[in-house]
N, C-alpha and C. Protein backbone atom coordinates (compact mmCIF):
# COMPACT_ATOMS: atom_id res chain seq x y z
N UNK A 1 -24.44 59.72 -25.39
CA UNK A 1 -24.87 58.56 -24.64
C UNK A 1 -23.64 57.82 -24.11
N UNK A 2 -24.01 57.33 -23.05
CA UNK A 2 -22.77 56.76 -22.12
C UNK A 2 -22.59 55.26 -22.31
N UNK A 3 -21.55 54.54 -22.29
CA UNK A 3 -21.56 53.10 -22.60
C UNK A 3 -21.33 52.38 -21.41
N UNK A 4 -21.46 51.24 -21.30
CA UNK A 4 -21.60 50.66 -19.55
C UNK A 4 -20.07 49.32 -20.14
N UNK A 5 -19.44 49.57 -19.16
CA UNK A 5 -18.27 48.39 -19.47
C UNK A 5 -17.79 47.95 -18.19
N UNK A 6 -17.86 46.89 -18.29
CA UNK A 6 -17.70 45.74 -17.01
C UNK A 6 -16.01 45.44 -17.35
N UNK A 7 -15.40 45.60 -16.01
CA UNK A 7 -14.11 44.80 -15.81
C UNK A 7 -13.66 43.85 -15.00
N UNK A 8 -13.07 43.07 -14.86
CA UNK A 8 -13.02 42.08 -14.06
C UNK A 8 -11.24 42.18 -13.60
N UNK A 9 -11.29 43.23 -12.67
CA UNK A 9 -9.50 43.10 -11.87
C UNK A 9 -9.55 41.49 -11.29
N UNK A 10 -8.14 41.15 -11.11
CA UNK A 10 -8.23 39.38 -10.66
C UNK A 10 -6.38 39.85 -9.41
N UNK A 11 -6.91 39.33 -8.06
CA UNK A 11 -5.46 39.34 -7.66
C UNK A 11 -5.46 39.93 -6.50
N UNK A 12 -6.21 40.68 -5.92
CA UNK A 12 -6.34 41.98 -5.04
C UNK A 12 -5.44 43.04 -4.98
N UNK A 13 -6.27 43.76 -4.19
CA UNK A 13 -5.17 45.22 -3.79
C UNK A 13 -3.44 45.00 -4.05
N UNK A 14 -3.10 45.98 -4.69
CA UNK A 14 -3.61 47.25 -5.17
C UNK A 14 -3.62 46.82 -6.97
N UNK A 15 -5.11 47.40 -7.02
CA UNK A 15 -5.34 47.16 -8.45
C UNK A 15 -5.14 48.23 -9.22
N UNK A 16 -4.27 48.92 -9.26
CA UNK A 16 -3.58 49.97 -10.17
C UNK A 16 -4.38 51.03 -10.76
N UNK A 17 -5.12 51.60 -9.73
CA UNK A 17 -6.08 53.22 -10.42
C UNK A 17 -6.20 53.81 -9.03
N UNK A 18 -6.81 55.05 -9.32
CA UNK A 18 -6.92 56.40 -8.24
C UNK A 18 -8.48 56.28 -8.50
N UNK A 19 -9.17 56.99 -7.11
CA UNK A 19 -10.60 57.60 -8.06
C UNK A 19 -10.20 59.02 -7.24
N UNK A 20 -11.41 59.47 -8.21
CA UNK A 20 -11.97 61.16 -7.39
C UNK A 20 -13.25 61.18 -7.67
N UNK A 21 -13.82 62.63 -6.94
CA UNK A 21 -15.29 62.47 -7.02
C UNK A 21 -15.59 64.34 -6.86
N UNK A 22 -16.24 65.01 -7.54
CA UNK A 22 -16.41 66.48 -8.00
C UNK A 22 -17.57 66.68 -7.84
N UNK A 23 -18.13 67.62 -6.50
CA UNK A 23 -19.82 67.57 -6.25
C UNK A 23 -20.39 66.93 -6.90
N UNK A 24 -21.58 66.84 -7.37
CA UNK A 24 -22.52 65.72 -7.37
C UNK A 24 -22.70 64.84 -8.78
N UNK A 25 -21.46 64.76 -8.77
CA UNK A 25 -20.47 63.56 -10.06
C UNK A 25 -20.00 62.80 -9.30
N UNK A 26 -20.60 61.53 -10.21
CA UNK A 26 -20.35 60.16 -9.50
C UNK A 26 -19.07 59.86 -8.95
N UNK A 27 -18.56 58.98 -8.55
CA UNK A 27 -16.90 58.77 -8.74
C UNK A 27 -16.30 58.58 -10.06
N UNK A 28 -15.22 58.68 -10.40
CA UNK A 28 -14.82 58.97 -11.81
C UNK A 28 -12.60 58.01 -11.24
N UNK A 29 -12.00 57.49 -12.21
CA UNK A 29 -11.18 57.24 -12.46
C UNK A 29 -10.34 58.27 -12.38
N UNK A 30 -9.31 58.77 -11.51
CA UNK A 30 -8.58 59.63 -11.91
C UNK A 30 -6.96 59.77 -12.10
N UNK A 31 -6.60 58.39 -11.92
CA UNK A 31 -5.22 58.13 -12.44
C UNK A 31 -5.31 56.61 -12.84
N UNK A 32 -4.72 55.78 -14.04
CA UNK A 32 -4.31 54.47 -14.11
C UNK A 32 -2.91 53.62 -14.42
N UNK A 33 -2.27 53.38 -13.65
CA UNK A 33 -1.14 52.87 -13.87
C UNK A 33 -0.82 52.11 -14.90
N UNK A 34 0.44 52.84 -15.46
CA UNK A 34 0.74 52.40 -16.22
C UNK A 34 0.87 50.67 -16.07
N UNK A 35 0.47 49.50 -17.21
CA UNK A 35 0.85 48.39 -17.57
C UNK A 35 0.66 47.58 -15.94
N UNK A 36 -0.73 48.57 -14.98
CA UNK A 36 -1.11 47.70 -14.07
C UNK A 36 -2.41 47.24 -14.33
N UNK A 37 -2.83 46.19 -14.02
CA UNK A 37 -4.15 45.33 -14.06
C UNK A 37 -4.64 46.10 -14.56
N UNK A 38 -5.51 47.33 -13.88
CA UNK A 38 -6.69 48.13 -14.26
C UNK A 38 -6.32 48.92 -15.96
N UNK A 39 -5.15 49.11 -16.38
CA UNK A 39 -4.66 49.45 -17.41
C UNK A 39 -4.81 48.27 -18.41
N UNK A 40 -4.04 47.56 -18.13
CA UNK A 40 -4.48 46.02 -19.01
C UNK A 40 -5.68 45.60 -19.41
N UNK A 41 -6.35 45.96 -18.47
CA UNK A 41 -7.68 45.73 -18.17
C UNK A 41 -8.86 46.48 -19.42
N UNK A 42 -8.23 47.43 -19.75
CA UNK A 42 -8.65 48.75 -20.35
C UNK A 42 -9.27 50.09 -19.59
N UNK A 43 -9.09 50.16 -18.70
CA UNK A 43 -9.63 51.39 -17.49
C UNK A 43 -9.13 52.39 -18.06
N UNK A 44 -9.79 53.38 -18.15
CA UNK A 44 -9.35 54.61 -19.13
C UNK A 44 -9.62 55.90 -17.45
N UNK A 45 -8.61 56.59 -17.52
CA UNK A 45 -9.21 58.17 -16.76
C UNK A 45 -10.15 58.72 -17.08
N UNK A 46 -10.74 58.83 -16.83
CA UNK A 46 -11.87 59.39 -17.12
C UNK A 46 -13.54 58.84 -16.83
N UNK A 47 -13.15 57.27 -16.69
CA UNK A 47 -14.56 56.44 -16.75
C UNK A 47 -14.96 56.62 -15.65
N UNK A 48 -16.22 56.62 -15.16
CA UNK A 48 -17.10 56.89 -13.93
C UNK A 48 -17.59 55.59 -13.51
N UNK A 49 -16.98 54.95 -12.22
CA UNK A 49 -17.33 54.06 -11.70
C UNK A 49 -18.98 53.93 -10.98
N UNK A 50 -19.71 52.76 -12.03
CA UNK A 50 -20.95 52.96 -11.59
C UNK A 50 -21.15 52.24 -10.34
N UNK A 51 -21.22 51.06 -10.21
CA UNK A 51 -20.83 49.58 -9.63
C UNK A 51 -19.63 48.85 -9.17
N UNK A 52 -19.37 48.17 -7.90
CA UNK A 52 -18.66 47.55 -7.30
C UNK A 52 -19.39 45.99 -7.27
N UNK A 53 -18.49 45.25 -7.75
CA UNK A 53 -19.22 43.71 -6.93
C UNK A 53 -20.72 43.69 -6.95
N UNK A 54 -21.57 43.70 -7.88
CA UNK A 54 -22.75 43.64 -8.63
C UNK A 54 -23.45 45.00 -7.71
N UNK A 55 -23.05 45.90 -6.58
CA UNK A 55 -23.79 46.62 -6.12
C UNK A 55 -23.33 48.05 -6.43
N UNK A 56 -24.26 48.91 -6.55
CA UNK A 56 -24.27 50.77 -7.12
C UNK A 56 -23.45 51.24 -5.79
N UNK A 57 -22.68 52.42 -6.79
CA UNK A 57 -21.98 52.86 -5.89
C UNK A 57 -21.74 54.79 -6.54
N UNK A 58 -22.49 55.32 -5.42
CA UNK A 58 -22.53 56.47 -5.94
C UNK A 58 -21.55 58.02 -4.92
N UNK A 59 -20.63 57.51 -4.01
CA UNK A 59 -19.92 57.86 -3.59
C UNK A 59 -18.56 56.89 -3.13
N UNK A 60 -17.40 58.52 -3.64
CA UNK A 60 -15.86 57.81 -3.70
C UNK A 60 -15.86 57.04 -2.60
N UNK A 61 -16.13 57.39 -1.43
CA UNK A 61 -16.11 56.33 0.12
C UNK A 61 -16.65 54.72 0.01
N UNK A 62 -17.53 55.06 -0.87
CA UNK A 62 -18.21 53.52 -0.88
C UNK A 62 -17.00 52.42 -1.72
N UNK A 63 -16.49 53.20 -2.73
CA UNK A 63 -15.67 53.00 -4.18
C UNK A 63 -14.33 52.50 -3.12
N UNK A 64 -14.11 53.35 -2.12
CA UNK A 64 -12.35 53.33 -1.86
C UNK A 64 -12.77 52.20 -0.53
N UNK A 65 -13.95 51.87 0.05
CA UNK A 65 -13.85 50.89 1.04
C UNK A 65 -13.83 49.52 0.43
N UNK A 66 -14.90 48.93 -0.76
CA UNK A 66 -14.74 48.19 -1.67
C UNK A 66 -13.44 47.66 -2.57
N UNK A 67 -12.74 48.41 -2.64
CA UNK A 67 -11.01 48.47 -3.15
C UNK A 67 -10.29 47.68 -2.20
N UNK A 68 -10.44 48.55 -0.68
CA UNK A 68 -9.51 48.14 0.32
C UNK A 68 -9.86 46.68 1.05
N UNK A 69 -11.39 46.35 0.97
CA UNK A 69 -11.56 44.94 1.15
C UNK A 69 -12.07 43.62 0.40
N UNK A 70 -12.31 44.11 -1.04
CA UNK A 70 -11.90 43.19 -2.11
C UNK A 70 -11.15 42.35 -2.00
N UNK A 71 -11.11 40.83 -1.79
CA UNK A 71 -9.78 39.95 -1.93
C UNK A 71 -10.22 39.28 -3.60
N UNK A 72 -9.58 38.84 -4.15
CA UNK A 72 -9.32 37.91 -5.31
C UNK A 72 -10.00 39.01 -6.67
N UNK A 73 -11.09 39.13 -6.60
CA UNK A 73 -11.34 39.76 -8.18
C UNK A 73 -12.43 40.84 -7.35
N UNK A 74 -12.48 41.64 -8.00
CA UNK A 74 -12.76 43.52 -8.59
C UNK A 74 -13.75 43.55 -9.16
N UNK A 75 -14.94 43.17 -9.42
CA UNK A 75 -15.83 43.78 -10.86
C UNK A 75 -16.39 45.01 -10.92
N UNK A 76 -16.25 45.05 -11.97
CA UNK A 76 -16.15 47.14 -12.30
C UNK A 76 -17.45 47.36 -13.00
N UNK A 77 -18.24 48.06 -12.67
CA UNK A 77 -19.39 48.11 -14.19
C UNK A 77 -18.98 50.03 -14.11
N UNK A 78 -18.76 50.38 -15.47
CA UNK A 78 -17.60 51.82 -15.55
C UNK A 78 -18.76 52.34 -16.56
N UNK A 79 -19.03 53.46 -16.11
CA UNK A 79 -19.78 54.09 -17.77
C UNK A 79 -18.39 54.96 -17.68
N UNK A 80 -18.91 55.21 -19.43
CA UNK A 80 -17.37 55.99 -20.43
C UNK A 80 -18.56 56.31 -21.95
């Protein structure tokens, strides 16, 4: 069973992670910088980004446009 964990990045771009996305697997975390926000934060590689900014997000495109026009805070809802 999967656990649902909310993060809250604060600051904007660039909030210190990669995603990727593997046929019909959600988007997923696939690098986190070291001792950047999303690391601090607790963002682990591996977690599958469910949610952006209270809305579902089930492709990387949706994930990487949300990133790039995010100003001030990030909210993450991540299953892991």
């Amino acid at each position: 069973m999967m656990n649902t964990v909310t993060l809250n990045l604060v600051g904007g771009p660039p909030w210190g992670f990669r995603i990727a996305q593997e046929d019909n697997e959600p988007p997923f975390v696939s690098q986190v910088l070291l001792e950047g926000r999303a690391y601090n934060e607790g963002m682990r590689v591996g977690d599958y980004i469910d949610g952006i900014n209270g809305e579902d997000c089930a492709f990387a495109d949706q994930v990487h446009q949300k990133m790039r026009t995010t100003k001030g805070v990030l909210r993450l809802r991540l299953k892991r």
